[in-house]
Each structure stands twice: as structure tokens, then as C-alpha cells.
PDB file of N, CA and C in Angstrom:
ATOM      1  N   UNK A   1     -25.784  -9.079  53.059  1.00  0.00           N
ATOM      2  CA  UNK A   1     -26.361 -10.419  53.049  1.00  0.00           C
ATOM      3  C   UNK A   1     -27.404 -10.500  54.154  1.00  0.00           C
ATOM      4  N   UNK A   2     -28.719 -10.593  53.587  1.00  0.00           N
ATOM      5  CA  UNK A   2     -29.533 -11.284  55.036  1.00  0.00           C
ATOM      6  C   UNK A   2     -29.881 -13.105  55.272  1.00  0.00           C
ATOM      7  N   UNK A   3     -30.409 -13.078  55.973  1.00  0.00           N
ATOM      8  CA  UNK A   3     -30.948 -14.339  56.373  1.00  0.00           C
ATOM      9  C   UNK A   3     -31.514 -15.180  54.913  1.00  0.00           C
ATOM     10  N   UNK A   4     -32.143 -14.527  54.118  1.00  0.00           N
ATOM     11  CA  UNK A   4     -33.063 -15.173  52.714  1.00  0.00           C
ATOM     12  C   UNK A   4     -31.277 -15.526  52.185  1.00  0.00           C
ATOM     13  N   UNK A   5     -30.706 -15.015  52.175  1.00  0.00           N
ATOM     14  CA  UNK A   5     -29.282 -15.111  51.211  1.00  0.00           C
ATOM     15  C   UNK A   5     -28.694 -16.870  51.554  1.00  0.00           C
ATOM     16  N   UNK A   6     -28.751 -16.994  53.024  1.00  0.00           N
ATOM     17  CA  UNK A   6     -28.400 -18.112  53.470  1.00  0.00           C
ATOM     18  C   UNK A   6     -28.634 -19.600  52.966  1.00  0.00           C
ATOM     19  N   UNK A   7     -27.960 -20.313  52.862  1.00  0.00           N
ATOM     20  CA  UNK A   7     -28.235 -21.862  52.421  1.00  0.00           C
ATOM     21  C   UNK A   7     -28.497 -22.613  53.334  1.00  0.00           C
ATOM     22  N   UNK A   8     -29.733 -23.386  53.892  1.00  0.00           N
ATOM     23  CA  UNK A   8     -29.915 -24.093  54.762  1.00  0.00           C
ATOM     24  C   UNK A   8     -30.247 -25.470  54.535  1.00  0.00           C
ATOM     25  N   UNK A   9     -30.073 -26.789  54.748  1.00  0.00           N
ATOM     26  CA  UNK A   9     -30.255 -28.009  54.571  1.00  0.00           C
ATOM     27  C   UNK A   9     -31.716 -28.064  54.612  1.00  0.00           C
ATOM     28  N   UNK A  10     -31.758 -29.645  54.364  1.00  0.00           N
ATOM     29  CA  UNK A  10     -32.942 -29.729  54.094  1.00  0.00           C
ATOM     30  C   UNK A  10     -34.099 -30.106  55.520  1.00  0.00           C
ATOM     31  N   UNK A  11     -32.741 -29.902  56.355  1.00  0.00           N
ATOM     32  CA  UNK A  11     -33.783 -29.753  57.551  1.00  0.00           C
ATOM     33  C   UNK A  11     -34.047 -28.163  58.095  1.00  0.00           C
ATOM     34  N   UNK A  12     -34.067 -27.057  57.397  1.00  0.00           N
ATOM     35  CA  UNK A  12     -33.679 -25.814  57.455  1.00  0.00           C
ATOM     36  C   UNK A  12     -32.383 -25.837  58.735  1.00  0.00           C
ATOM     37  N   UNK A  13     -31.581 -25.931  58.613  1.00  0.00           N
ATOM     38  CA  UNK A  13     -30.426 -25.540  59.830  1.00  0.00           C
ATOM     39  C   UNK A  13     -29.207 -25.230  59.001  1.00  0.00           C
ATOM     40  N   UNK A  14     -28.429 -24.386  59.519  1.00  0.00           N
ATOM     41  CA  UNK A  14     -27.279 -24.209  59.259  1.00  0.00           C
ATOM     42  C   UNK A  14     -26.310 -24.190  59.815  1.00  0.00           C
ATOM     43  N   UNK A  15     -24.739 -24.690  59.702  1.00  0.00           N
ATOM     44  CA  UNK A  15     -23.984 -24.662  60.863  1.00  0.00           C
ATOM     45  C   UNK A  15     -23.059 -23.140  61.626  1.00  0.00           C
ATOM     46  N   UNK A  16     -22.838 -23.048  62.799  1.00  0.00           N
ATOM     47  CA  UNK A  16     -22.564 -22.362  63.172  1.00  0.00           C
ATOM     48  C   UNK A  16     -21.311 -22.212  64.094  1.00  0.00           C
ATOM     49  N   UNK A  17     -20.101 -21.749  63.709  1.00  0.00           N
ATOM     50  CA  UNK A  17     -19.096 -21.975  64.462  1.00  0.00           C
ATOM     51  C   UNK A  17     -18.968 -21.033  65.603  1.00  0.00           C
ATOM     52  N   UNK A  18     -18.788 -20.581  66.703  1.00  0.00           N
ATOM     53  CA  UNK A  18     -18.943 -19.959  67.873  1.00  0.00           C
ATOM     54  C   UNK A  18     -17.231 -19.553  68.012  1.00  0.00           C
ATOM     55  N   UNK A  19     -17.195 -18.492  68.169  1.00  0.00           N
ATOM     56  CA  UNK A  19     -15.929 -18.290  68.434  1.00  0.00           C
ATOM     57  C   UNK A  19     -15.510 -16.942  69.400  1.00  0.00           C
ATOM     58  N   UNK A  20     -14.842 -16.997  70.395  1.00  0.00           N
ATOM     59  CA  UNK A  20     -14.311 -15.746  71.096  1.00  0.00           C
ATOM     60  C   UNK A  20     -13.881 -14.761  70.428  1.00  0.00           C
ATOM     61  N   UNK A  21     -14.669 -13.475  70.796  1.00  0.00           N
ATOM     62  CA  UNK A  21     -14.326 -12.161  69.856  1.00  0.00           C
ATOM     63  C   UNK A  21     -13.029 -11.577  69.764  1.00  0.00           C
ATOM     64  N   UNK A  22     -12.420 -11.446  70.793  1.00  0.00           N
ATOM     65  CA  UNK A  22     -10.839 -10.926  71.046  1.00  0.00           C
ATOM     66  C   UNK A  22      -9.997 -11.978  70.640  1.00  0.00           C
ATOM     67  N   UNK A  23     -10.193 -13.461  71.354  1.00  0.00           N
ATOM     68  CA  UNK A  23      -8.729 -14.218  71.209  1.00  0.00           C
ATOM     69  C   UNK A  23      -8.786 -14.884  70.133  1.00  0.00           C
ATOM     70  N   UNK A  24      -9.787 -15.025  69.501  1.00  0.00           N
ATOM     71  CA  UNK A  24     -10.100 -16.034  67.926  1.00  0.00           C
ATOM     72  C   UNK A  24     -10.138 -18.052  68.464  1.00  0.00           C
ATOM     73  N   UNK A  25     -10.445 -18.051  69.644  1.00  0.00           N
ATOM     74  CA  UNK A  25     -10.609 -19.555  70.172  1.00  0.00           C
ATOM     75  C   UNK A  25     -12.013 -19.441  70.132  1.00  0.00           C
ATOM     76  N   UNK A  26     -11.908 -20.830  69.564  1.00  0.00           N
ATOM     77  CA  UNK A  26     -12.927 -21.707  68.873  1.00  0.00           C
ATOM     78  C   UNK A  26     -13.852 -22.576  70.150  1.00  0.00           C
ATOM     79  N   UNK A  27     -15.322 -21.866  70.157  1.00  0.00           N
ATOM     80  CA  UNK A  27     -15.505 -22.375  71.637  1.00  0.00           C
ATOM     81  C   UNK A  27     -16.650 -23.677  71.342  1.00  0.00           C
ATOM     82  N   UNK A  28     -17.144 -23.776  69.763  1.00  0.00           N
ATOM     83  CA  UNK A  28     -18.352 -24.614  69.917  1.00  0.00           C
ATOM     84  C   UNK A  28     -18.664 -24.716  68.638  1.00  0.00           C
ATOM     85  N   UNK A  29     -19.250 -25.481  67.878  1.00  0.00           N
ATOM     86  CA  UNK A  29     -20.335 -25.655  66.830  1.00  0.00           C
ATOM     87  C   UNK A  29     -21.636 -26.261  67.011  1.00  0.00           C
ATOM     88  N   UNK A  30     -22.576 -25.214  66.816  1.00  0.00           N
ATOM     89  CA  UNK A  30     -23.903 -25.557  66.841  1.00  0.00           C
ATOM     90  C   UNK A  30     -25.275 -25.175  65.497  1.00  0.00           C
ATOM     91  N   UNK A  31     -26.126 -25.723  65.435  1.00  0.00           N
ATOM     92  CA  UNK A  31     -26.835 -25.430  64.757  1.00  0.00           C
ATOM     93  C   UNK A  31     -28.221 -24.627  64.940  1.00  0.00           C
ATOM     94  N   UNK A  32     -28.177 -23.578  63.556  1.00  0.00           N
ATOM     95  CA  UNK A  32     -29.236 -22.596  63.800  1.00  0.00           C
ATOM     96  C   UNK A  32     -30.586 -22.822  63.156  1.00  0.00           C
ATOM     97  N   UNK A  33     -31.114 -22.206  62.879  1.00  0.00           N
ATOM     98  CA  UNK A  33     -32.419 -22.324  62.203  1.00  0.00           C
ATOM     99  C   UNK A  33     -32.841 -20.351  61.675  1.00  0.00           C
ATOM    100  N   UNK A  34     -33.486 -20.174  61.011  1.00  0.00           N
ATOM    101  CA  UNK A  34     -33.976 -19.409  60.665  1.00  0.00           C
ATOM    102  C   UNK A  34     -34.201 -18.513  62.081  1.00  0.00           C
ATOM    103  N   UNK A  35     -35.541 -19.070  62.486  1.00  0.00           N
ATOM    104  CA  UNK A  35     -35.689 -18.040  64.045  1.00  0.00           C
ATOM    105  C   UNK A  35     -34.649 -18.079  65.272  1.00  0.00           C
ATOM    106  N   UNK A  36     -33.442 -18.995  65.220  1.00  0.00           N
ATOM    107  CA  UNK A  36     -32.706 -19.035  66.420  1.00  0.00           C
ATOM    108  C   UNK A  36     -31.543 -17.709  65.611  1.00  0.00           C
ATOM    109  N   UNK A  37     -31.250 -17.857  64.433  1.00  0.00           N
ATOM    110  CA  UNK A  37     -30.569 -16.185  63.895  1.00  0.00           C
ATOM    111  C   UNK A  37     -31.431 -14.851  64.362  1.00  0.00           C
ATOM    112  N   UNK A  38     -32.958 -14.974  63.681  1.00  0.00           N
ATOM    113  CA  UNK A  38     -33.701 -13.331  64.443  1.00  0.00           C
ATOM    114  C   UNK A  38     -33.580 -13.803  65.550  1.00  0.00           C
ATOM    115  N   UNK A  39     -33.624 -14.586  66.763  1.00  0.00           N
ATOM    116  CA  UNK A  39     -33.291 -14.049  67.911  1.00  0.00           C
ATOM    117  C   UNK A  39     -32.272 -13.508  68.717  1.00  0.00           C
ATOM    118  N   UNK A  40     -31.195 -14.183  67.335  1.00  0.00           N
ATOM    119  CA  UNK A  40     -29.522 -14.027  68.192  1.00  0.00           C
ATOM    120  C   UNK A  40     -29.414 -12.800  68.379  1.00  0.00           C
ATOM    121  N   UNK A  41     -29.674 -11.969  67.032  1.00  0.00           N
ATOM    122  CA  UNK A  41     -29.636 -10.625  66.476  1.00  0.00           C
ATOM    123  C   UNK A  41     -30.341  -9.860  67.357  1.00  0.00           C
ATOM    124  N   UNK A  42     -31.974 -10.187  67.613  1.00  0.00           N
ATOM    125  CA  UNK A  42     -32.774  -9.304  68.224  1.00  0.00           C
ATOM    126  C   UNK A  42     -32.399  -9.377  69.511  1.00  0.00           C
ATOM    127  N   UNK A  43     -32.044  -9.908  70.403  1.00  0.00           N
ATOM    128  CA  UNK A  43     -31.531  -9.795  71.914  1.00  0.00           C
ATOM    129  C   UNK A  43     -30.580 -10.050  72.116  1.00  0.00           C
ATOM    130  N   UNK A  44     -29.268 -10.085  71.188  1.00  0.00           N
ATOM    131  CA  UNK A  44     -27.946  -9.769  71.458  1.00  0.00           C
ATOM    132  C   UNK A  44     -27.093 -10.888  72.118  1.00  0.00           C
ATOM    133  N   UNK A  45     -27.586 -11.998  72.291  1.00  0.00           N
ATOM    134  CA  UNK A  45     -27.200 -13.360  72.630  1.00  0.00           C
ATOM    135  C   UNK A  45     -27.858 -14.644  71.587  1.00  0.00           C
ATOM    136  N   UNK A  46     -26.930 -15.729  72.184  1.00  0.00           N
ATOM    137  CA  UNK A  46     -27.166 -16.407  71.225  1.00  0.00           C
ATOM    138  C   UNK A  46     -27.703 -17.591  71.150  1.00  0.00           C
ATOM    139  N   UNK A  47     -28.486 -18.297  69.989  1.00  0.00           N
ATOM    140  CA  UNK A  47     -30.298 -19.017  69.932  1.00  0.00           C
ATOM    141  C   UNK A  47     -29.129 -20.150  69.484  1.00  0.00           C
ATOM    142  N   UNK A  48     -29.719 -21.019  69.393  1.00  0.00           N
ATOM    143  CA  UNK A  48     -29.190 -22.440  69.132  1.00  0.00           C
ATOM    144  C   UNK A  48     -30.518 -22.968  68.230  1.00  0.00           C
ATOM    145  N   UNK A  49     -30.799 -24.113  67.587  1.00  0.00           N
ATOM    146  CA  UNK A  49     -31.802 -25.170  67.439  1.00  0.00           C
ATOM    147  C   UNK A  49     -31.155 -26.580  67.770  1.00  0.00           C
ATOM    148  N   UNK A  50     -31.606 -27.290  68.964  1.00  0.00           N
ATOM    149  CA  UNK A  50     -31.231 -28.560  69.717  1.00  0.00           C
ATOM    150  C   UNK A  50     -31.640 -29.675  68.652  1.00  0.00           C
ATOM    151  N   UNK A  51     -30.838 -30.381  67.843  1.00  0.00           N
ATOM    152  CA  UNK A  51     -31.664 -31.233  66.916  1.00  0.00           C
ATOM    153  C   UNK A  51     -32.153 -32.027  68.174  1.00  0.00           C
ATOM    154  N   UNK A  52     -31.802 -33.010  68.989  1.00  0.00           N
ATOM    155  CA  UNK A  52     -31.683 -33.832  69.849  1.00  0.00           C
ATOM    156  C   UNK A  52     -33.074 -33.349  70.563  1.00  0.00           C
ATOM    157  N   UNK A  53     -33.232 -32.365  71.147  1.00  0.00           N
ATOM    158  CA  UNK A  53     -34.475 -31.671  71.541  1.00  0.00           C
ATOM    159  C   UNK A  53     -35.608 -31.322  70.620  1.00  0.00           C
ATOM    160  N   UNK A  54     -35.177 -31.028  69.685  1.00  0.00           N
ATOM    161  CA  UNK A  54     -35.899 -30.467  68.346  1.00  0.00           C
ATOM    162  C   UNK A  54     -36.773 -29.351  69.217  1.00  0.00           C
ATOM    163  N   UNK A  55     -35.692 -28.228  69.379  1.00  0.00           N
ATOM    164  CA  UNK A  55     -36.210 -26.881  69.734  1.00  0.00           C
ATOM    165  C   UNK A  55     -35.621 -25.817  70.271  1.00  0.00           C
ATOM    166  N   UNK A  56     -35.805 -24.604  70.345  1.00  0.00           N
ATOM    167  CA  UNK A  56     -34.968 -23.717  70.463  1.00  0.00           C
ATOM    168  C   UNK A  56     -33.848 -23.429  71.705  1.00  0.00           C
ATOM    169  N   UNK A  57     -32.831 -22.724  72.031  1.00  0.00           N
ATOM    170  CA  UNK A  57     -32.163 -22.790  73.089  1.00  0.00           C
ATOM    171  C   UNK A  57     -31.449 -21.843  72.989  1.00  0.00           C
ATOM    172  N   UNK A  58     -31.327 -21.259  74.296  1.00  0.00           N
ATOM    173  CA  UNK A  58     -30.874 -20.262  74.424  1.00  0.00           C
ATOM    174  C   UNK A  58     -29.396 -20.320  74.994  1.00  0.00           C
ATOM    175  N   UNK A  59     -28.293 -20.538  74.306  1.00  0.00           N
ATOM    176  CA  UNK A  59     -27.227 -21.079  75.486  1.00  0.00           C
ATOM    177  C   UNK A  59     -26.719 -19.908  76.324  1.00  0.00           C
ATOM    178  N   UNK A  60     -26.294 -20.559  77.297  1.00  0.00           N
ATOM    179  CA  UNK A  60     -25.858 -20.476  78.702  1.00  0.00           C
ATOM    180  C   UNK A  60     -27.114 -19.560  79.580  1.00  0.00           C
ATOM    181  N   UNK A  61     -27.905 -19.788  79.229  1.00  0.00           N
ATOM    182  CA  UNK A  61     -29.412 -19.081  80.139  1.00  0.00           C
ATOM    183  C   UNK A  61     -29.891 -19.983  81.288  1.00  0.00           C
ATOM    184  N   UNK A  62     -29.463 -21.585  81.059  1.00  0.00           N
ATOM    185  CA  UNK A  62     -29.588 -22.217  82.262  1.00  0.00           C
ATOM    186  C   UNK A  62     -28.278 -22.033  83.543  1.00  0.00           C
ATOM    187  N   UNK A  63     -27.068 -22.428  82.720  1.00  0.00           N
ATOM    188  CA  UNK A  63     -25.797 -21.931  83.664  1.00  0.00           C
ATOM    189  C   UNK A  63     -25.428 -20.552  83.766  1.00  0.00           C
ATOM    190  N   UNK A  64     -25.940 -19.369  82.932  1.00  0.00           N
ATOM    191  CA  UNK A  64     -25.405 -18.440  83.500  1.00  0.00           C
ATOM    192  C   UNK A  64     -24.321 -17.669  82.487  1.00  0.00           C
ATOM    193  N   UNK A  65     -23.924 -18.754  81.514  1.00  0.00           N
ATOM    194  CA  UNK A  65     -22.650 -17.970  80.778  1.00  0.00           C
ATOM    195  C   UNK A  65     -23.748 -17.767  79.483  1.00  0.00           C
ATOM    196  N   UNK A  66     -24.291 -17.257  79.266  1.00  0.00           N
ATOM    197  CA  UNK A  66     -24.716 -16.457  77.901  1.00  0.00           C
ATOM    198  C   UNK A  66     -23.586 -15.932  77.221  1.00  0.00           C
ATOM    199  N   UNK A  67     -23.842 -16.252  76.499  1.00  0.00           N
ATOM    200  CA  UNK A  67     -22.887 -15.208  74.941  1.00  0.00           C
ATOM    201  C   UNK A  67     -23.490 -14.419  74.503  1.00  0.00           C
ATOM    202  N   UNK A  68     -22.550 -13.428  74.619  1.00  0.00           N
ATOM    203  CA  UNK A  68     -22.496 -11.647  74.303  1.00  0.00           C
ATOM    204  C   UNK A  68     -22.547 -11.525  72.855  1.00  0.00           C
ATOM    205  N   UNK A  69     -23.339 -11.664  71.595  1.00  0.00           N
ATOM    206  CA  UNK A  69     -23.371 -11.513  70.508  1.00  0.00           C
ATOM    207  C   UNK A  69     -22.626 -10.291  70.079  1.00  0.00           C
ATOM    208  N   UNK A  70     -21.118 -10.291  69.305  1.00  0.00           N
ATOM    209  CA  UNK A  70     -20.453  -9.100  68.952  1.00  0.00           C
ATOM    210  C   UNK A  70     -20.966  -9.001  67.742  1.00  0.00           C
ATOM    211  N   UNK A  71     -20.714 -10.088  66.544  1.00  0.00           N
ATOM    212  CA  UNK A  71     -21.046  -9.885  65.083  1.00  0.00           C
ATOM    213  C   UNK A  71     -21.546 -11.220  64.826  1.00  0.00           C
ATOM    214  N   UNK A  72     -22.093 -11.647  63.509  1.00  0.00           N
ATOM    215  CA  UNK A  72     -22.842 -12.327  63.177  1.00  0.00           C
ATOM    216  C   UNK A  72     -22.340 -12.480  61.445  1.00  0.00           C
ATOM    217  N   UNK A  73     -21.479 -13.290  61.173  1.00  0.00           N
ATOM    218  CA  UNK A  73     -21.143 -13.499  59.617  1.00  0.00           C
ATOM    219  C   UNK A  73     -21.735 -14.731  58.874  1.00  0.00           C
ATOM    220  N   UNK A  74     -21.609 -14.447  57.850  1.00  0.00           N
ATOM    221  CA  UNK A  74     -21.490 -15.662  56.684  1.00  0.00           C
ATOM    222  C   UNK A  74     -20.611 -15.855  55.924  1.00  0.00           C
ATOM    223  N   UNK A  75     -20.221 -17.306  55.418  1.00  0.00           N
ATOM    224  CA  UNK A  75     -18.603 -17.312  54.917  1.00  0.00           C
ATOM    225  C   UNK A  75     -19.585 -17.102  53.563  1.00  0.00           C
ATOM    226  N   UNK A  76     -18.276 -17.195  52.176  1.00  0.00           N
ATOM    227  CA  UNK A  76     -18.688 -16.878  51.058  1.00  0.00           C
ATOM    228  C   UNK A  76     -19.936 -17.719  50.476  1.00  0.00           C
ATOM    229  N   UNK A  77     -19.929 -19.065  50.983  1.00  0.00           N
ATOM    230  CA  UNK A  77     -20.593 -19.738  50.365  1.00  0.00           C
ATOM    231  C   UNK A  77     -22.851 -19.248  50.588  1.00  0.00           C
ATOM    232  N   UNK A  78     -22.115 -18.884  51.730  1.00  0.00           N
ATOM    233  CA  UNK A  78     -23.325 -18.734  52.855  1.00  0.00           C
ATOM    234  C   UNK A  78     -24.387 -19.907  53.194  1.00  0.00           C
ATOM    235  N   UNK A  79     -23.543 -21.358  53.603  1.00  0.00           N
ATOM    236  CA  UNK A  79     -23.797 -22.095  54.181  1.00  0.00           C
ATOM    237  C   UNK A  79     -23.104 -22.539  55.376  1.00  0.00           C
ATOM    238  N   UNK A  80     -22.468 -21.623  55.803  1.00  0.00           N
ATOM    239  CA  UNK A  80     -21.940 -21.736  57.358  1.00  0.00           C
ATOM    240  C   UNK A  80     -21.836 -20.482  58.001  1.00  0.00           C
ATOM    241  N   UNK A  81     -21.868 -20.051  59.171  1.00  0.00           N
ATOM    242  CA  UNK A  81     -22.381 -18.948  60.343  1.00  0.00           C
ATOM    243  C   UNK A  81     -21.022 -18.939  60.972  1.00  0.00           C
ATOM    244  N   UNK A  82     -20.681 -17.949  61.454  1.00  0.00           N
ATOM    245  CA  UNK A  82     -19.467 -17.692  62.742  1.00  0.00           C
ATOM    246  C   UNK A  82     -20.231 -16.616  63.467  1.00  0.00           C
ATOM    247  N   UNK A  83     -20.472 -16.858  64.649  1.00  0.00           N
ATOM    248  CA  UNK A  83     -20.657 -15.876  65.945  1.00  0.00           C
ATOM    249  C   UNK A  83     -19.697 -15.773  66.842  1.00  0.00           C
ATOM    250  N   UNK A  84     -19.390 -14.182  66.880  1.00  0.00           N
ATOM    251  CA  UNK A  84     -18.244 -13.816  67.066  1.00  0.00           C
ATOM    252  C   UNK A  84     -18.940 -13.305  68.798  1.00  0.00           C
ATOM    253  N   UNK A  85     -18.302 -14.083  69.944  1.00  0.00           N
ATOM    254  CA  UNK A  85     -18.939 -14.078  71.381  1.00  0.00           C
ATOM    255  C   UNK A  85     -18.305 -13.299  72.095  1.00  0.00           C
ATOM    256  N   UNK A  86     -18.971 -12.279  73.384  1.00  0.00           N
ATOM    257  CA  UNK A  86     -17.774 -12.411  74.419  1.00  0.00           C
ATOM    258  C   UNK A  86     -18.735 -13.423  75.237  1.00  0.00           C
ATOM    259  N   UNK A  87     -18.304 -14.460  75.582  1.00  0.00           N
ATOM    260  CA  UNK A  87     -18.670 -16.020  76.838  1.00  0.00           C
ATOM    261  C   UNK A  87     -17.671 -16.098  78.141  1.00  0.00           C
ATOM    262  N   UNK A  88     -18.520 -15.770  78.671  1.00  0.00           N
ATOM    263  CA  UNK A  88     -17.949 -15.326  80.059  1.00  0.00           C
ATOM    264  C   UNK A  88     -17.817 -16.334  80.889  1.00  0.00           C
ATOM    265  N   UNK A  89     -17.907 -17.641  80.395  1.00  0.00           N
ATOM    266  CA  UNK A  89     -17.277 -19.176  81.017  1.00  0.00           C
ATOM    267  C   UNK A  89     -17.275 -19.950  79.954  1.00  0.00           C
ATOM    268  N   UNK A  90     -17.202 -21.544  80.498  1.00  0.00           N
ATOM    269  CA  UNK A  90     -17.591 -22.224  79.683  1.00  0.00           C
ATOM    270  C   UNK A  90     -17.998 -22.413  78.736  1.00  0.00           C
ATOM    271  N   UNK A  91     -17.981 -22.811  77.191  1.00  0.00           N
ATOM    272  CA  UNK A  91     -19.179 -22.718  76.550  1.00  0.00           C
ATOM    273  C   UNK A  91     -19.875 -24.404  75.993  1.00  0.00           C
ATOM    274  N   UNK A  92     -18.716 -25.215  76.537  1.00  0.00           N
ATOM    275  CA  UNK A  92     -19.125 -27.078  76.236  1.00  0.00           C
ATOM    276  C   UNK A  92     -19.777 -27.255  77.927  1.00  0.00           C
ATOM    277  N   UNK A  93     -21.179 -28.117  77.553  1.00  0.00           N
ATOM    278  CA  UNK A  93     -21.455 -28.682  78.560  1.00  0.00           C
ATOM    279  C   UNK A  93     -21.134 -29.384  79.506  1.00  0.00           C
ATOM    280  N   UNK A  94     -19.571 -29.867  79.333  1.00  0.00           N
ATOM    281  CA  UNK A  94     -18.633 -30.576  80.292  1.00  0.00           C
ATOM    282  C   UNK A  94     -17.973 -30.236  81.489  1.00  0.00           C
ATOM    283  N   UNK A  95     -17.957 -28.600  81.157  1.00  0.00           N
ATOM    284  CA  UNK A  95     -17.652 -27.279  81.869  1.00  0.00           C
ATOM    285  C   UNK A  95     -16.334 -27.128  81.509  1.00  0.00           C
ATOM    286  N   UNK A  96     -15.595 -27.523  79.752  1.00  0.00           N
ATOM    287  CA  UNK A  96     -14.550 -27.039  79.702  1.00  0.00           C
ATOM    288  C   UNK A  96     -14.693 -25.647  78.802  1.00  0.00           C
ATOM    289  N   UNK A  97     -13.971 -24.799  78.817  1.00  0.00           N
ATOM    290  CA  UNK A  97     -14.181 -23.665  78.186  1.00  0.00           C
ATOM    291  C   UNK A  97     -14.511 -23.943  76.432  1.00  0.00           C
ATOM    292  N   UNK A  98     -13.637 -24.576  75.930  1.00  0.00           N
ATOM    293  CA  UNK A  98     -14.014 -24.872  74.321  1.00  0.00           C
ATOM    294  C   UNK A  98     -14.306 -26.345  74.429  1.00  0.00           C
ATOM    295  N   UNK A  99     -15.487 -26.666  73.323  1.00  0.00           N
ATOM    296  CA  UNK A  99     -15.879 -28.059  73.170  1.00  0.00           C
ATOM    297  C   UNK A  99     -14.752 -28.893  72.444  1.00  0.00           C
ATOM    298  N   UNK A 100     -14.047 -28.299  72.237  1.00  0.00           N
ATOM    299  CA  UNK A 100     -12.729 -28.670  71.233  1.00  0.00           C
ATOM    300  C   UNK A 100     -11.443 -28.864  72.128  1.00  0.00           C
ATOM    301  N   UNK A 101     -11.540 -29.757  73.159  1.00  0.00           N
ATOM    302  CA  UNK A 101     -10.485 -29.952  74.196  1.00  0.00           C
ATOM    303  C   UNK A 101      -9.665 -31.330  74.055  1.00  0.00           C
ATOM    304  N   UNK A 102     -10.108 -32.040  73.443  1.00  0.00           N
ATOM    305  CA  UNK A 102      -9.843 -33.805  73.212  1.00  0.00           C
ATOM    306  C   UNK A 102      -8.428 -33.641  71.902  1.00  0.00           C
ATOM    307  N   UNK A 103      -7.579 -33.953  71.900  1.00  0.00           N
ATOM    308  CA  UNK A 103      -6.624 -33.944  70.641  1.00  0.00           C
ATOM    309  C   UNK A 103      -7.099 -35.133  69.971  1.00  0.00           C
ATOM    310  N   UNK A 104      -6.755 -35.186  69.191  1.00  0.00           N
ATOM    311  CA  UNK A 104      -6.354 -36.342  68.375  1.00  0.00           C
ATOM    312  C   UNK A 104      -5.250 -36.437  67.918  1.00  0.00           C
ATOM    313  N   UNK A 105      -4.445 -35.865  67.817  1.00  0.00           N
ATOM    314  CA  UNK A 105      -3.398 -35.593  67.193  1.00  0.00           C
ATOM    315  C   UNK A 105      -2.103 -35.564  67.832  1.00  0.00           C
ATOM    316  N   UNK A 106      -2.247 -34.955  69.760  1.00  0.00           N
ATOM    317  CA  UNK A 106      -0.766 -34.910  70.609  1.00  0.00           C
ATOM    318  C   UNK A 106      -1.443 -34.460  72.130  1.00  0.00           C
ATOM    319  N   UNK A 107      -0.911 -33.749  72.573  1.00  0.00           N
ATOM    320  CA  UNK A 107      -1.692 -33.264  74.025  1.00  0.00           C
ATOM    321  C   UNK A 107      -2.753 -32.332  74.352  1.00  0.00           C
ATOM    322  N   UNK A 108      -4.117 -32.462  75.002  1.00  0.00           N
ATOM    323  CA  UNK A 108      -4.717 -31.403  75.267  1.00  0.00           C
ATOM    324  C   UNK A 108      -4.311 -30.954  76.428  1.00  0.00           C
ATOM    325  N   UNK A 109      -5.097 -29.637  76.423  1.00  0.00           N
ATOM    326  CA  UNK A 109      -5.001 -29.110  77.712  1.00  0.00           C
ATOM    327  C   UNK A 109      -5.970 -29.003  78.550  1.00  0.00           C
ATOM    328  N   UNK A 110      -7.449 -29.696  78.128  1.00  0.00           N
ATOM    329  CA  UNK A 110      -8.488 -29.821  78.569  1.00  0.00           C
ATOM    330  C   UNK A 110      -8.809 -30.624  80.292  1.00  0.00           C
TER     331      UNK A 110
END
């Protein structure tokens, strides 16, 4: 499957779930674009597209924790992304390790 295979909205983006390569924790969902995938790929870390900014991003290049691009999938449909990271801190801007810290449901540990 390459990039042409992919289904992207009609704002070209697609979603992208971020996830730790070894432990399978779920560190983030963000959205890509066409060129934030060739860059993930071509320099081995990983591109974002900021709707909010409307432009590219490189996460953790301002703080320091970049993600280590291991693999790069598409589920069957090939309208959703998993990047499989090693993230060597944080990866939510709050400075908790997963953006996924809030329950709804019973206790976090956030």
C-alpha cells in the first residue's frame, strides 16, 4: 500500500493514531496530510498537519521528545494511520505521557 492507496477527507488529512512500539500505549491522535507522511518516512520522525495552525509540525522538535518512527501502517480501510513510536517523554502537550489521561469512565492515573 502507498500513500495514493490512502483515503483522505476532503480537507486532504487523515487520522493518525500514535502509539508506543514495545508497550502498545496509546500516546496521541493527530492529523496527517500527504507531505507530513513523506516526511515521517523520509527522516524517520514524525510530521503532524496543525489544523489550528494550518501547517506542518514536527512533534517534539520544540521540547525535545521527537518520535522515533518504527513502522508506519494503514488499517484495512485505509482511512486511518497508526505510527508505531519509540517517544522518549511526553507526547500530550500538558506534559502527561499519553493525551489519553482523563477517564470517563473510573480513575486516571494522569
Amino acid at each position: 500500500m502507498g500513500i495514493d492507496d490512502l483515503k483522505f477527507d476532503e480537507r486532504g488529512l487523515i487520522p493518525c493514531v500514535v502509539q508506543q512500539y514495545d508497550t502498545g500505549e496509546v500516546l496521541m491522535v493527530a492529523w496527517m496530510s500527504a507531505e507530513s507522511i513523506r516526511l515521517t518516512v523520509e527522516t524517520g520522525t514524525t510530521w503532524f498537519w496543525s489544523r489550528s495552525r494550518q501547517e506542518l509540525w514536527n512533534k517534539g522538535a520544540t521540547s525535545g521528545n521527537m518520535q522515533q518512527l518504527r513502522e508506519l501502517r494503514a488499517d484495512c480501510d485505509g482511512d486511518t494511520l497508526l505510527a508505531l513510536v519509540d517517544s522518549p517523554g511526553p507526547a500530550c502537550h500538558t506534559g502527561n505521557r499519553s493525551c489519553f489521561y482523563r477517564s470517563l469512565t473510573g480513575e486516571s492515573d494522569g
